[in-house]
C-alpha atoms as a PDB file:
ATOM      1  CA  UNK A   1     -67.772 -30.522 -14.921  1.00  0.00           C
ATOM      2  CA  UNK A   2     -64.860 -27.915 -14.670  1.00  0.00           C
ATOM      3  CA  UNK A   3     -63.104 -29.498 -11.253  1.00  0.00           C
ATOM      4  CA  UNK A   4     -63.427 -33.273 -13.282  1.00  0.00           C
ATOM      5  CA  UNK A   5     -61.576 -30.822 -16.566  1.00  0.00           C
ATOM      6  CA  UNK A   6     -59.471 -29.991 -14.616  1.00  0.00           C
ATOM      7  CA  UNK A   7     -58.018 -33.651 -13.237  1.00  0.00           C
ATOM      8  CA  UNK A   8     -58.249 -34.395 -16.752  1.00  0.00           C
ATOM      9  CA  UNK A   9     -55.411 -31.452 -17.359  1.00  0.00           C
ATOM     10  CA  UNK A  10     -53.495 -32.220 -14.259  1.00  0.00           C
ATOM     11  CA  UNK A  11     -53.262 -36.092 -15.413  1.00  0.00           C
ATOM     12  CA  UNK A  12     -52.383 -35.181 -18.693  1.00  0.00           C
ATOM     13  CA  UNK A  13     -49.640 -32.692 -17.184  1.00  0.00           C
ATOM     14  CA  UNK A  14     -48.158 -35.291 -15.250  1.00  0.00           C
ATOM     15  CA  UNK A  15     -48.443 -38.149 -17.679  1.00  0.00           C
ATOM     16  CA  UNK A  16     -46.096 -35.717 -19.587  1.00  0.00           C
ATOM     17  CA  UNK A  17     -44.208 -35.046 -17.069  1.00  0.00           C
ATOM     18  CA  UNK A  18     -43.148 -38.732 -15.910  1.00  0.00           C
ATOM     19  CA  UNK A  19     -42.635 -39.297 -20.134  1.00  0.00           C
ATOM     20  CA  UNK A  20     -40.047 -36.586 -20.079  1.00  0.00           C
ATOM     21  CA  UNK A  21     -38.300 -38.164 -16.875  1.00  0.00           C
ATOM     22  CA  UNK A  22     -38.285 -41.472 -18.500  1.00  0.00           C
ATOM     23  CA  UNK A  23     -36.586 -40.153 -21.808  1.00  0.00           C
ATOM     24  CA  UNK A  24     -34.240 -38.388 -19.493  1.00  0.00           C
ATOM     25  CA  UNK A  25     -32.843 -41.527 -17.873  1.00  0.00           C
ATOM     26  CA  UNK A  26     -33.099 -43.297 -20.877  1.00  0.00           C
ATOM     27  CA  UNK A  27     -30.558 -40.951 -22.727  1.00  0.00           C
ATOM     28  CA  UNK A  28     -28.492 -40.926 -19.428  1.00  0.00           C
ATOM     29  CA  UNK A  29     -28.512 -44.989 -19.523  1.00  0.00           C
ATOM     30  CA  UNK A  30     -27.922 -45.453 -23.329  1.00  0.00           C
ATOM     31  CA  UNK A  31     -24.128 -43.713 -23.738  1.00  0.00           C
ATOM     32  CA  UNK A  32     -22.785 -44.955 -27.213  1.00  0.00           C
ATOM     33  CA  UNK A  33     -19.511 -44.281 -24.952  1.00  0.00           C
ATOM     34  CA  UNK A  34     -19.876 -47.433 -22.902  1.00  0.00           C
ATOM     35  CA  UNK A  35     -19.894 -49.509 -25.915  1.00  0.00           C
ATOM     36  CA  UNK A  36     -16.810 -51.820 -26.436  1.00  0.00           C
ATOM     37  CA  UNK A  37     -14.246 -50.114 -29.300  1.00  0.00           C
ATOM     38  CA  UNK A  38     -14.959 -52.695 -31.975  1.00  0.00           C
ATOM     39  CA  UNK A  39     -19.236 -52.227 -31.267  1.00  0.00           C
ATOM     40  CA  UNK A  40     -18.499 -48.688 -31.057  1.00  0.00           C
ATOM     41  CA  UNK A  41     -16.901 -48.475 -34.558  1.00  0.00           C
ATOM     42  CA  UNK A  42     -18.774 -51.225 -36.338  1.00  0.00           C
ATOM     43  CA  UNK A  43     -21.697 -48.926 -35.611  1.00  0.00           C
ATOM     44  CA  UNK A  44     -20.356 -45.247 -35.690  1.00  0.00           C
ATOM     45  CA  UNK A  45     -17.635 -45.887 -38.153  1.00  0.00           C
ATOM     46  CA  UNK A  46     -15.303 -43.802 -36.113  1.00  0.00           C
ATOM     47  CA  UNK A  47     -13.526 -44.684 -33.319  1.00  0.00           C
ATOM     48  CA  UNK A  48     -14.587 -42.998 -29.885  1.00  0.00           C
ATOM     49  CA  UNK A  49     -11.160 -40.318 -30.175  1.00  0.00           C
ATOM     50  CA  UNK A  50     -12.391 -39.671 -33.192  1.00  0.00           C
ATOM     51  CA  UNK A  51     -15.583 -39.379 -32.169  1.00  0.00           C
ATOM     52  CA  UNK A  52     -14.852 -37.190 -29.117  1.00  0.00           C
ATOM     53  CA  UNK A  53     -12.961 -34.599 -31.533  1.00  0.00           C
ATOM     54  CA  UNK A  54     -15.698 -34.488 -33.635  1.00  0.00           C
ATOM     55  CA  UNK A  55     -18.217 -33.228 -30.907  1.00  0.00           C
ATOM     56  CA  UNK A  56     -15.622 -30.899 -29.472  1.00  0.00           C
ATOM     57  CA  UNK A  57     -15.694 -29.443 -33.105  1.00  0.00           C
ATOM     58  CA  UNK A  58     -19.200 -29.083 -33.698  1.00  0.00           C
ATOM     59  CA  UNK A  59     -20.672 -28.302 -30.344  1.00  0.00           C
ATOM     60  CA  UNK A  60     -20.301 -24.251 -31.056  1.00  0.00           C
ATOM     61  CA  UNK A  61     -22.384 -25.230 -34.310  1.00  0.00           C
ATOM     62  CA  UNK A  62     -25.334 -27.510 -33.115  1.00  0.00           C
ATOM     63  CA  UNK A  63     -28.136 -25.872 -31.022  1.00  0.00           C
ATOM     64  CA  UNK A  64     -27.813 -26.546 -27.365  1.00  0.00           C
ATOM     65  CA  UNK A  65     -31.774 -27.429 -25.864  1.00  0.00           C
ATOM     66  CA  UNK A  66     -32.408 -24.898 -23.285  1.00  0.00           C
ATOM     67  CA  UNK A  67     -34.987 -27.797 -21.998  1.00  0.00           C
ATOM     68  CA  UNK A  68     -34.313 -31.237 -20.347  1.00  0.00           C
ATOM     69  CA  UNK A  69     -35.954 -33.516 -23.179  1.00  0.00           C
ATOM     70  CA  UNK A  70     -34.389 -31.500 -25.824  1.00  0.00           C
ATOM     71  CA  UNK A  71     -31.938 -33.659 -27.899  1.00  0.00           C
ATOM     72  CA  UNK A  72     -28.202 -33.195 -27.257  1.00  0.00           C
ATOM     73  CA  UNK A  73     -25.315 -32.375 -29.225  1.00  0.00           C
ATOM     74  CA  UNK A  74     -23.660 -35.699 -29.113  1.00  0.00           C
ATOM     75  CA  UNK A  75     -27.401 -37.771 -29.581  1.00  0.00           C
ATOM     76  CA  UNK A  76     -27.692 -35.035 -32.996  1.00  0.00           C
ATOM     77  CA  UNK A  77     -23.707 -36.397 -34.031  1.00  0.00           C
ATOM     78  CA  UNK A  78     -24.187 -39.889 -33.333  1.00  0.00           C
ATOM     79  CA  UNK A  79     -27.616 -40.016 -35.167  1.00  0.00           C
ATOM     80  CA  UNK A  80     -26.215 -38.472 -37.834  1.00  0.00           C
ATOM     81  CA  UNK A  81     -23.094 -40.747 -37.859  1.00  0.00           C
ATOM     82  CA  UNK A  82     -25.717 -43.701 -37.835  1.00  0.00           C
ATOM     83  CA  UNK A  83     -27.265 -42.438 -40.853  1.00  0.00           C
ATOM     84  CA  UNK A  84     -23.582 -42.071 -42.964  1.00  0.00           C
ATOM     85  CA  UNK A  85     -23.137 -45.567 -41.932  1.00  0.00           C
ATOM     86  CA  UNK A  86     -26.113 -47.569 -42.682  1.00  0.00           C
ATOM     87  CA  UNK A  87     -28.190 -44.579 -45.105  1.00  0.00           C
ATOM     88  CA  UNK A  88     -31.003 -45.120 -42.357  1.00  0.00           C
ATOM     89  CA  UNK A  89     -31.892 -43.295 -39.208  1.00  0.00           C
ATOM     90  CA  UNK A  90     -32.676 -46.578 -37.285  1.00  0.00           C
ATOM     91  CA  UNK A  91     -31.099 -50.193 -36.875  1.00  0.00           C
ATOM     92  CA  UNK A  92     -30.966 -51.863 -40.494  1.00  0.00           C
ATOM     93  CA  UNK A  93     -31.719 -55.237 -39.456  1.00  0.00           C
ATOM     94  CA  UNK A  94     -31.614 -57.826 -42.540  1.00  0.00           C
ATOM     95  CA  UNK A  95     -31.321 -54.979 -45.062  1.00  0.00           C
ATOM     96  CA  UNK A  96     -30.001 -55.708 -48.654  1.00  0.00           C
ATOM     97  CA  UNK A  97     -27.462 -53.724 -48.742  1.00  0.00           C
ATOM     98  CA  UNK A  98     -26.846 -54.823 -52.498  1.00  0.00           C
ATOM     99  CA  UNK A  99     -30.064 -52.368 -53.265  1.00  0.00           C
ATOM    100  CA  UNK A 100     -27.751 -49.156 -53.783  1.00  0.00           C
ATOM    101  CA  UNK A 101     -27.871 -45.960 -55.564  1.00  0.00           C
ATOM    102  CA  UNK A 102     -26.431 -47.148 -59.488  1.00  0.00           C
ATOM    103  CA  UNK A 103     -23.070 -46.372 -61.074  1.00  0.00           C
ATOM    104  CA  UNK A 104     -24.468 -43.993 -63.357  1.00  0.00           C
ATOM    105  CA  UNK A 105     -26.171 -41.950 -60.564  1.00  0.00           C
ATOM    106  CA  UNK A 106     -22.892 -41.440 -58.682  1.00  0.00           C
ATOM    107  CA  UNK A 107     -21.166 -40.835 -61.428  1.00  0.00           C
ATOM    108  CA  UNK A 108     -23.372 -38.020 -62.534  1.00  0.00           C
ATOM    109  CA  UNK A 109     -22.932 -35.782 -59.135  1.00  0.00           C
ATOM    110  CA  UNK A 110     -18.789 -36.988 -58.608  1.00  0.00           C
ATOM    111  CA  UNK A 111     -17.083 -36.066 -61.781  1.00  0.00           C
ATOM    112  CA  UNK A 112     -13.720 -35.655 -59.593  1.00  0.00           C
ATOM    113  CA  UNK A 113     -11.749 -37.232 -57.035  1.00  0.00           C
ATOM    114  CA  UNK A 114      -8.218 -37.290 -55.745  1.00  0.00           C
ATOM    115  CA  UNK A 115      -7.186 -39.058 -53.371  1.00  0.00           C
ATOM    116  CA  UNK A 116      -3.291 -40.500 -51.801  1.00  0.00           C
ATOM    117  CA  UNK A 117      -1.252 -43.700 -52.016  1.00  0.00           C
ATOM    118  CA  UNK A 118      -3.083 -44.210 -48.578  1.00  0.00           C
ATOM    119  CA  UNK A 119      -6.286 -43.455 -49.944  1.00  0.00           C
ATOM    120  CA  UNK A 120      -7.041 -40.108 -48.214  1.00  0.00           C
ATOM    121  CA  UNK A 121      -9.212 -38.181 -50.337  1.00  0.00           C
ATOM    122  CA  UNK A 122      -7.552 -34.681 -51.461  1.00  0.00           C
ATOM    123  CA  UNK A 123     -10.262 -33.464 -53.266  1.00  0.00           C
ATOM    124  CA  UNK A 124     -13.525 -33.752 -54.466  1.00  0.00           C
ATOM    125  CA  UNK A 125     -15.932 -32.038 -56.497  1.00  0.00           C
ATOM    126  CA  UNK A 126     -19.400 -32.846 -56.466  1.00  0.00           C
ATOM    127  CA  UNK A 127     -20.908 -29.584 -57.648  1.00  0.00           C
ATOM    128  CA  UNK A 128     -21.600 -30.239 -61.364  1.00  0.00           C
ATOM    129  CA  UNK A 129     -24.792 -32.676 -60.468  1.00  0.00           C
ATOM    130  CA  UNK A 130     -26.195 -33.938 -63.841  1.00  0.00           C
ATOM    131  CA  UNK A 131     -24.088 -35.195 -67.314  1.00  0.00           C
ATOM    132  CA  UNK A 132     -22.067 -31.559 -66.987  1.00  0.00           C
ATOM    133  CA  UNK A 133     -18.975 -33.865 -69.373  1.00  0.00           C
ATOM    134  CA  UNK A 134     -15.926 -34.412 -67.365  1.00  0.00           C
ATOM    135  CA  UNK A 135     -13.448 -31.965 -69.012  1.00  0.00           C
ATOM    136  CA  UNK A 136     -15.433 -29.085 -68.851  1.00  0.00           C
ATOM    137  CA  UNK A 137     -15.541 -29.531 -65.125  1.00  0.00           C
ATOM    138  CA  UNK A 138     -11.816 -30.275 -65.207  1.00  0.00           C
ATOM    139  CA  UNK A 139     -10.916 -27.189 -66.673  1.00  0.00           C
ATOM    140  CA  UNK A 140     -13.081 -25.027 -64.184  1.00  0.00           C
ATOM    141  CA  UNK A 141     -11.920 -26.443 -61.333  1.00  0.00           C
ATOM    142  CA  UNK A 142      -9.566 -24.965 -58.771  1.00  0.00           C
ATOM    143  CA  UNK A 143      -7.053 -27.793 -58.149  1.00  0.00           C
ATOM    144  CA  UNK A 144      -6.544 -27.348 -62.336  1.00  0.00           C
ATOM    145  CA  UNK A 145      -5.764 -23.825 -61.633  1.00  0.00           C
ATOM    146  CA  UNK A 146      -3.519 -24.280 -58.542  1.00  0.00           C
ATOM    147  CA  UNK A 147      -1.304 -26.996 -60.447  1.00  0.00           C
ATOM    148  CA  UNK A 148      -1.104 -25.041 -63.374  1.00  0.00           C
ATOM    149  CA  UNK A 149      -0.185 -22.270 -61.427  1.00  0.00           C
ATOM    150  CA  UNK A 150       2.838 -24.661 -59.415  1.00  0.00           C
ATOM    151  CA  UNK A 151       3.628 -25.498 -62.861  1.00  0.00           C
ATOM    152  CA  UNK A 152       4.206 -21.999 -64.404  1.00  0.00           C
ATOM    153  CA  UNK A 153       6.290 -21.123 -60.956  1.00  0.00           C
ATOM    154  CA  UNK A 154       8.327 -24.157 -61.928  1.00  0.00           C
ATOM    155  CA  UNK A 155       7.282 -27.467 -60.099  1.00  0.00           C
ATOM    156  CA  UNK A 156       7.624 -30.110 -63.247  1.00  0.00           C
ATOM    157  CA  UNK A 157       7.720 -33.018 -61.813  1.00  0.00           C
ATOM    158  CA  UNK A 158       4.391 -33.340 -59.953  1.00  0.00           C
ATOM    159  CA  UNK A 159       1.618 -35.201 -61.928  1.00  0.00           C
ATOM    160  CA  UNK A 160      -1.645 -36.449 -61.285  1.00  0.00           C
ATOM    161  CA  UNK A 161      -2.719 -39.288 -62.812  1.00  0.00           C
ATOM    162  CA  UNK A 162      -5.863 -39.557 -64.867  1.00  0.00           C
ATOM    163  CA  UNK A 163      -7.780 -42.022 -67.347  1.00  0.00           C
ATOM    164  CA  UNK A 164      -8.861 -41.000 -70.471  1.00  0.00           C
ATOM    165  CA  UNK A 165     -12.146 -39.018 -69.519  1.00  0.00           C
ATOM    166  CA  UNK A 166      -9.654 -36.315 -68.946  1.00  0.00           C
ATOM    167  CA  UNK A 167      -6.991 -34.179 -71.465  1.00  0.00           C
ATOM    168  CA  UNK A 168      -3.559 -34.544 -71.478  1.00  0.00           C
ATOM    169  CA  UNK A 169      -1.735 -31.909 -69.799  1.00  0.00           C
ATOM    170  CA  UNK A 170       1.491 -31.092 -68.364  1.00  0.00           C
ATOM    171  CA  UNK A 171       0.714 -32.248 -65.056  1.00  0.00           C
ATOM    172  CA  UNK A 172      -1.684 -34.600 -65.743  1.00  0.00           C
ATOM    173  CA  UNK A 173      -0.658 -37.590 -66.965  1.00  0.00           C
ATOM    174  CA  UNK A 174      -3.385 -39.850 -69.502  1.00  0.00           C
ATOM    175  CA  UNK A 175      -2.517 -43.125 -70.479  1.00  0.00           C
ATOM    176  CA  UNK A 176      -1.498 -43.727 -74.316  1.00  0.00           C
ATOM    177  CA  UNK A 177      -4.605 -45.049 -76.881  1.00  0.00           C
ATOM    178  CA  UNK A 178      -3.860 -48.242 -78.627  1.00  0.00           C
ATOM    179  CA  UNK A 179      -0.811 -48.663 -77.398  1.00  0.00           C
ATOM    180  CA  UNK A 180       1.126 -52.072 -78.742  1.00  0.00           C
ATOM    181  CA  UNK A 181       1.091 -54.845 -76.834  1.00  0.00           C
ATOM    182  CA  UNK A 182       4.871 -54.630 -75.498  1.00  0.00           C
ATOM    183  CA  UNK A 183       5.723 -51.487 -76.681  1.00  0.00           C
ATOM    184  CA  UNK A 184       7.614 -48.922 -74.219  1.00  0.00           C
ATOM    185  CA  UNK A 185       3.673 -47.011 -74.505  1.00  0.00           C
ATOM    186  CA  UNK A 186       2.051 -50.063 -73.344  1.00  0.00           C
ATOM    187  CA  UNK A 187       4.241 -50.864 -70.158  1.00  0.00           C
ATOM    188  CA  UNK A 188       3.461 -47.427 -69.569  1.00  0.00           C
ATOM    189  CA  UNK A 189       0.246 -47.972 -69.216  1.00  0.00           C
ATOM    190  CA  UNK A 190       0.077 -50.845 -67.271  1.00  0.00           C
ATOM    191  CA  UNK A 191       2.069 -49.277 -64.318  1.00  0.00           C
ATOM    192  CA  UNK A 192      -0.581 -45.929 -64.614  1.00  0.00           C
ATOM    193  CA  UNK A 193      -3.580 -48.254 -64.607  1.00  0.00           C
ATOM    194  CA  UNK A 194      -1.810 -49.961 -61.353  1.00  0.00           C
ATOM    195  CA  UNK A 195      -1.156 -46.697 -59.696  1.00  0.00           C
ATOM    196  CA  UNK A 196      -4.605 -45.107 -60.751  1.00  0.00           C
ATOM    197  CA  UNK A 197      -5.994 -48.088 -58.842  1.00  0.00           C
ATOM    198  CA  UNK A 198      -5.483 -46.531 -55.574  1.00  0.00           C
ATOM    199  CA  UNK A 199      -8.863 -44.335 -55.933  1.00  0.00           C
ATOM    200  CA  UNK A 200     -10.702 -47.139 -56.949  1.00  0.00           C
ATOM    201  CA  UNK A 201      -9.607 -48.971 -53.723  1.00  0.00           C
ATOM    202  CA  UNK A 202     -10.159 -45.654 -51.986  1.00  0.00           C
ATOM    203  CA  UNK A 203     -14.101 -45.599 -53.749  1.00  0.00           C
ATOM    204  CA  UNK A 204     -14.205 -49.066 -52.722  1.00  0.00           C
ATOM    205  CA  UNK A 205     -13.344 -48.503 -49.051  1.00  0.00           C
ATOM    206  CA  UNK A 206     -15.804 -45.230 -49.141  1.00  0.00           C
ATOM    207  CA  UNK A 207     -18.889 -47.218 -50.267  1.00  0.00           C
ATOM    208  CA  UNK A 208     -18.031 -49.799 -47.482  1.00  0.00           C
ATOM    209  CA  UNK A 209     -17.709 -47.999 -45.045  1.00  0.00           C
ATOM    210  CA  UNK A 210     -20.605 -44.950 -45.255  1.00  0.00           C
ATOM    211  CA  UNK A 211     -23.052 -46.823 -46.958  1.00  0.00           C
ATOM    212  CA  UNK A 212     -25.609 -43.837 -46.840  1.00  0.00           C
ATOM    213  CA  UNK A 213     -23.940 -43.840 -50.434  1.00  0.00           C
ATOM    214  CA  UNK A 214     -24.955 -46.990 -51.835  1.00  0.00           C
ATOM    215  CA  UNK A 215     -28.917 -47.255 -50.106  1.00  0.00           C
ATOM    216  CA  UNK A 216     -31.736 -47.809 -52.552  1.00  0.00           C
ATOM    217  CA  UNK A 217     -33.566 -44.681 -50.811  1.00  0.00           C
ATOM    218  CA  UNK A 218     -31.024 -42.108 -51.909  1.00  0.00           C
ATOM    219  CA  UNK A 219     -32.498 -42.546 -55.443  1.00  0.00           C
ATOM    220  CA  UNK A 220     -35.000 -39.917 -53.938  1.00  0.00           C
ATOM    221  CA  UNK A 221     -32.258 -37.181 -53.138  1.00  0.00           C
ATOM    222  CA  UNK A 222     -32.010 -34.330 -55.797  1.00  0.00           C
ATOM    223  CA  UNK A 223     -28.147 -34.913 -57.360  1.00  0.00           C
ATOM    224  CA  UNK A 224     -27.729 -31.545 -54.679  1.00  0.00           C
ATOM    225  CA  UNK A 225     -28.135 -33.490 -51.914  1.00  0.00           C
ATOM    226  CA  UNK A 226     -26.373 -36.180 -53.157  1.00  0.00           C
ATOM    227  CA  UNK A 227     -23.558 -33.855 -53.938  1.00  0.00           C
ATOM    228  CA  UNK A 228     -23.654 -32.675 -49.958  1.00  0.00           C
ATOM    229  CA  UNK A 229     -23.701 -35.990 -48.652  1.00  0.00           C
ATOM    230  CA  UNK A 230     -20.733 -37.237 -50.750  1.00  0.00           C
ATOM    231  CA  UNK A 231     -18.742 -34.241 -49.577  1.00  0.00           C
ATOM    232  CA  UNK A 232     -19.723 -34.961 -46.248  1.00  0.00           C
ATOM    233  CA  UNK A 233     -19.072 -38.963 -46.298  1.00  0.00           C
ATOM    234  CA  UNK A 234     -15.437 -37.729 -47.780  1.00  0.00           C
ATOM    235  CA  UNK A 235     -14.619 -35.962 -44.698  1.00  0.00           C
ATOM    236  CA  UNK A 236     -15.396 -38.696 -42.325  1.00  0.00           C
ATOM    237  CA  UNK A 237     -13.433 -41.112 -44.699  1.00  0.00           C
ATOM    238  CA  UNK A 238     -10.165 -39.668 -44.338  1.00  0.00           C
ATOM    239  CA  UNK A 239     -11.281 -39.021 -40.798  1.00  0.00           C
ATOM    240  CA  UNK A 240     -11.135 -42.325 -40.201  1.00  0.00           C
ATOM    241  CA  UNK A 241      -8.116 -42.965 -42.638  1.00  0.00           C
ATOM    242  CA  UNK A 242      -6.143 -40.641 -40.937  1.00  0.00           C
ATOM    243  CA  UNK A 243      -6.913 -42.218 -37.006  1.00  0.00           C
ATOM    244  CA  UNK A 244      -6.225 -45.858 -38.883  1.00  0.00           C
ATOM    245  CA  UNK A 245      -9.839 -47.257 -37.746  1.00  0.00           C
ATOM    246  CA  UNK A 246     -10.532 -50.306 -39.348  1.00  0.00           C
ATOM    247  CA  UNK A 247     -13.525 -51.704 -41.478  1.00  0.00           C
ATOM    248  CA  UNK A 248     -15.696 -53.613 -38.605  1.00  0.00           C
ATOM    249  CA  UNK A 249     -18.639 -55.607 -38.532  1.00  0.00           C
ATOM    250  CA  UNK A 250     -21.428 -54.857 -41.689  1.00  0.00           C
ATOM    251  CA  UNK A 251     -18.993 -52.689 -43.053  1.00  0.00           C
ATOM    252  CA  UNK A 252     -17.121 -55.949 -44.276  1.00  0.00           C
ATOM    253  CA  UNK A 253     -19.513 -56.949 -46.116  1.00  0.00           C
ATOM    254  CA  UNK A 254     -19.136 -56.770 -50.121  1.00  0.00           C
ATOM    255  CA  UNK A 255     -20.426 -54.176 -51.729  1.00  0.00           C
ATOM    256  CA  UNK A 256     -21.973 -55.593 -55.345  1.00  0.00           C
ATOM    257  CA  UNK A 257     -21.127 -52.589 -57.321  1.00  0.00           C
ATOM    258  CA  UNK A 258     -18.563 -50.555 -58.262  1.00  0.00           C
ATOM    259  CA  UNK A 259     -18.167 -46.694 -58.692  1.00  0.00           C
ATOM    260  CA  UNK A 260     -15.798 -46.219 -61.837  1.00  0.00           C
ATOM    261  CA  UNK A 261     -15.110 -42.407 -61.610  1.00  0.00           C
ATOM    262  CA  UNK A 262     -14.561 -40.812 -65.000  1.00  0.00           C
ATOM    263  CA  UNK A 263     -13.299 -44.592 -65.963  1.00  0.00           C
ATOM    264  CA  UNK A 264     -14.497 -43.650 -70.126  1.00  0.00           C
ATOM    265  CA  UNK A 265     -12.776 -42.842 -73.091  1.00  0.00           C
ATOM    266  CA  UNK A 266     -13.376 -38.900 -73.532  1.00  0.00           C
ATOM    267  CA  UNK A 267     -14.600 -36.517 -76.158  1.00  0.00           C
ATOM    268  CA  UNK A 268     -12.912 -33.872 -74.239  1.00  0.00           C
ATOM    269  CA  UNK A 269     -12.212 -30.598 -76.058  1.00  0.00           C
ATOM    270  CA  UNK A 270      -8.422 -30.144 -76.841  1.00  0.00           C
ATOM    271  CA  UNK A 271      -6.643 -27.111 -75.284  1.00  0.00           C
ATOM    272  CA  UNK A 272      -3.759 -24.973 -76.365  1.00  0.00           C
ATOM    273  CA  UNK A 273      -1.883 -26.648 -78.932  1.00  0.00           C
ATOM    274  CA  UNK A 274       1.038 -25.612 -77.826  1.00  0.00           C
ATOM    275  CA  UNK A 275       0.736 -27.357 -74.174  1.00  0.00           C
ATOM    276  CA  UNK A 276      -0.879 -30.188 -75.881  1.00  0.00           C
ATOM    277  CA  UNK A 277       2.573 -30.668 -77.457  1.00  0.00           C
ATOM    278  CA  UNK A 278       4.291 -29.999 -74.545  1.00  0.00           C
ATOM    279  CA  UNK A 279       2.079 -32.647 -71.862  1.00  0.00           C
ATOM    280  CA  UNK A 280       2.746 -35.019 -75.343  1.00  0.00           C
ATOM    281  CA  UNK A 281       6.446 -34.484 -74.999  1.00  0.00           C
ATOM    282  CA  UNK A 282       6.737 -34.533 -70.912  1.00  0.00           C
ATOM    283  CA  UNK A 283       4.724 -37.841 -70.826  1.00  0.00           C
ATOM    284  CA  UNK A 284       7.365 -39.297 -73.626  1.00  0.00           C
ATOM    285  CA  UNK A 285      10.268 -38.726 -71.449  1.00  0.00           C
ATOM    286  CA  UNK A 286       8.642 -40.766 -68.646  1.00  0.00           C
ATOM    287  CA  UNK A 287       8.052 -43.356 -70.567  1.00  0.00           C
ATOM    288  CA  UNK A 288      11.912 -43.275 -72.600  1.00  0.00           C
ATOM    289  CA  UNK A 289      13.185 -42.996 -68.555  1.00  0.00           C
ATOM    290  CA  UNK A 290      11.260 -45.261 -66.886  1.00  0.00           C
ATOM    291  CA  UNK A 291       9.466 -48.046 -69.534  1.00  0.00           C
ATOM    292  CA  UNK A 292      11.911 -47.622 -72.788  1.00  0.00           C
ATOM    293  CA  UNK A 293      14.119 -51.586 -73.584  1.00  0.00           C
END
């Protein structure tokens, strides 16, 4: 019996052995590389510069396989990438991609986001998973403290611009409540809800484009995870924003939902009086320069 045990082993050994080979060429034969540009980013999101900077960035960070059939540092990124992109680890094939993670989830783990006229995100804080109410975030955050410090050294005529979910202050600009249809208050508010449309373009883009954000499954992630992966999707957003790749393929397709960030009248606590006055006053002089007769 042993001798017939043992060309049961040395079968089995070589079975393995020709399985290994086989994934081997198979990885050699299957570089995402060799794809055209506009395949390439419809699946990947990036481009392949983009792409190649992104391995050459991570490489020190990923495990290198000390074995053949061990998975590589660019099949780890572009899996990943995958993922971002579709919120699956294989092909979606006839997915609805309508089925996504609701408003009110979202909103609960990104209380704040910034972003530029070209819709590069500048910051975002998805640490406060749960209700945690917008202003109390606000007021612990660090890009409050940094512009209130550039405002105490003097810089007075940088604002960000906020809805209502957030507190007047001197360099953050709120639009006006009830203002009179046109009054000086409500022109005013028209052009801030026009310029405050830029992040919901940006949002727009974001869900688009990394859809791991919108899938039906991410209704299991803990509002941590979430939190991580938003974070993470930001990155490769202005990634992409910043190398100009374009929305391609599945990626066009309309997204059914919204995400409204902090887009609520809020009960937010008032601050010192005495800058409440003073945001009051700095936002009237913007609107007697720019929106007064």
């Amino acid at each position: 019996m042993l001798p017939i045990f043992d060309n049961l082993l040395g079968l089995r050994a070589r079975q393995n052995q020709d399985l290994r080979r086989e994934r081997r060429i198979l990885r050699e034969n299957s570089d995402p590389f060799d794809l055209p540009e506009n395949r390439f980013i419809e699946l990947y999101r990036l481009n392949k510069d983009s792409v190649h900077n992104l391995i050459r960035m991570l490489r020190p960070h990923l495990h290198t396989p000390a074995y053949a059939w061990g998975i590589t540092c660019e099949a780890k990124i572009f899996t990943a990438l995958r993922f971002y992109a579709t919120g699956c680890y294989q092909r979606a094939i006839g997915e609805q991609y309508q089925l996504g993670l609701s408003q009110t989830s979202v909103h609960r783990c990104v209380h704040e986001l910034i972003c530029d006229p070209n819709l590069c995100i500048l910051n975002v804080n998805a640490n406060f998973p749960g209700s945690t109410h917008d202003s109390f975030i606000w007021r612990q955050s660090r890009i409050k403290q940094f512009l209130h410090g550039r405002y105490i050294n003097g810089m007075r005529n940088v604002w960000l611009i906020g809805d209502s979910g957030y507190p007047l202050e001197q360099y953050l600009m709120t639009p006006f409540a009830d203002a009179a249809e046109g009054s000086p208050e409500f022109r005013y508010n028209g052009h801030h809800a026009r310029a405050r449309n830029c992040i919901e373009r940006c949002i727009g883009v974001l869900k688009m484009r990394l859809r791991c954000i919108l899938k039906e499954r991410t209704a299991r992630y803990s509002p941590q995870f979430i939190g991580r992966l938003f974070n993470t999707c930001a990155v490769l957003h202005n990634i992409c924003v910043n190398a100009h790749v374009p929305l391609m393929g599945e990626a066009l397709d309309p997204v059914a939902e919204n995400i409204n960030v902090n887009n609520h009248i809020g009960n937010h606590v008032p601050h010192e009086i005495n800058d409440l006055n003073e945001a009051r006053q700095i936002r009237q002089n913007i609107v007697t320069r720019y929106f007064q007769g």
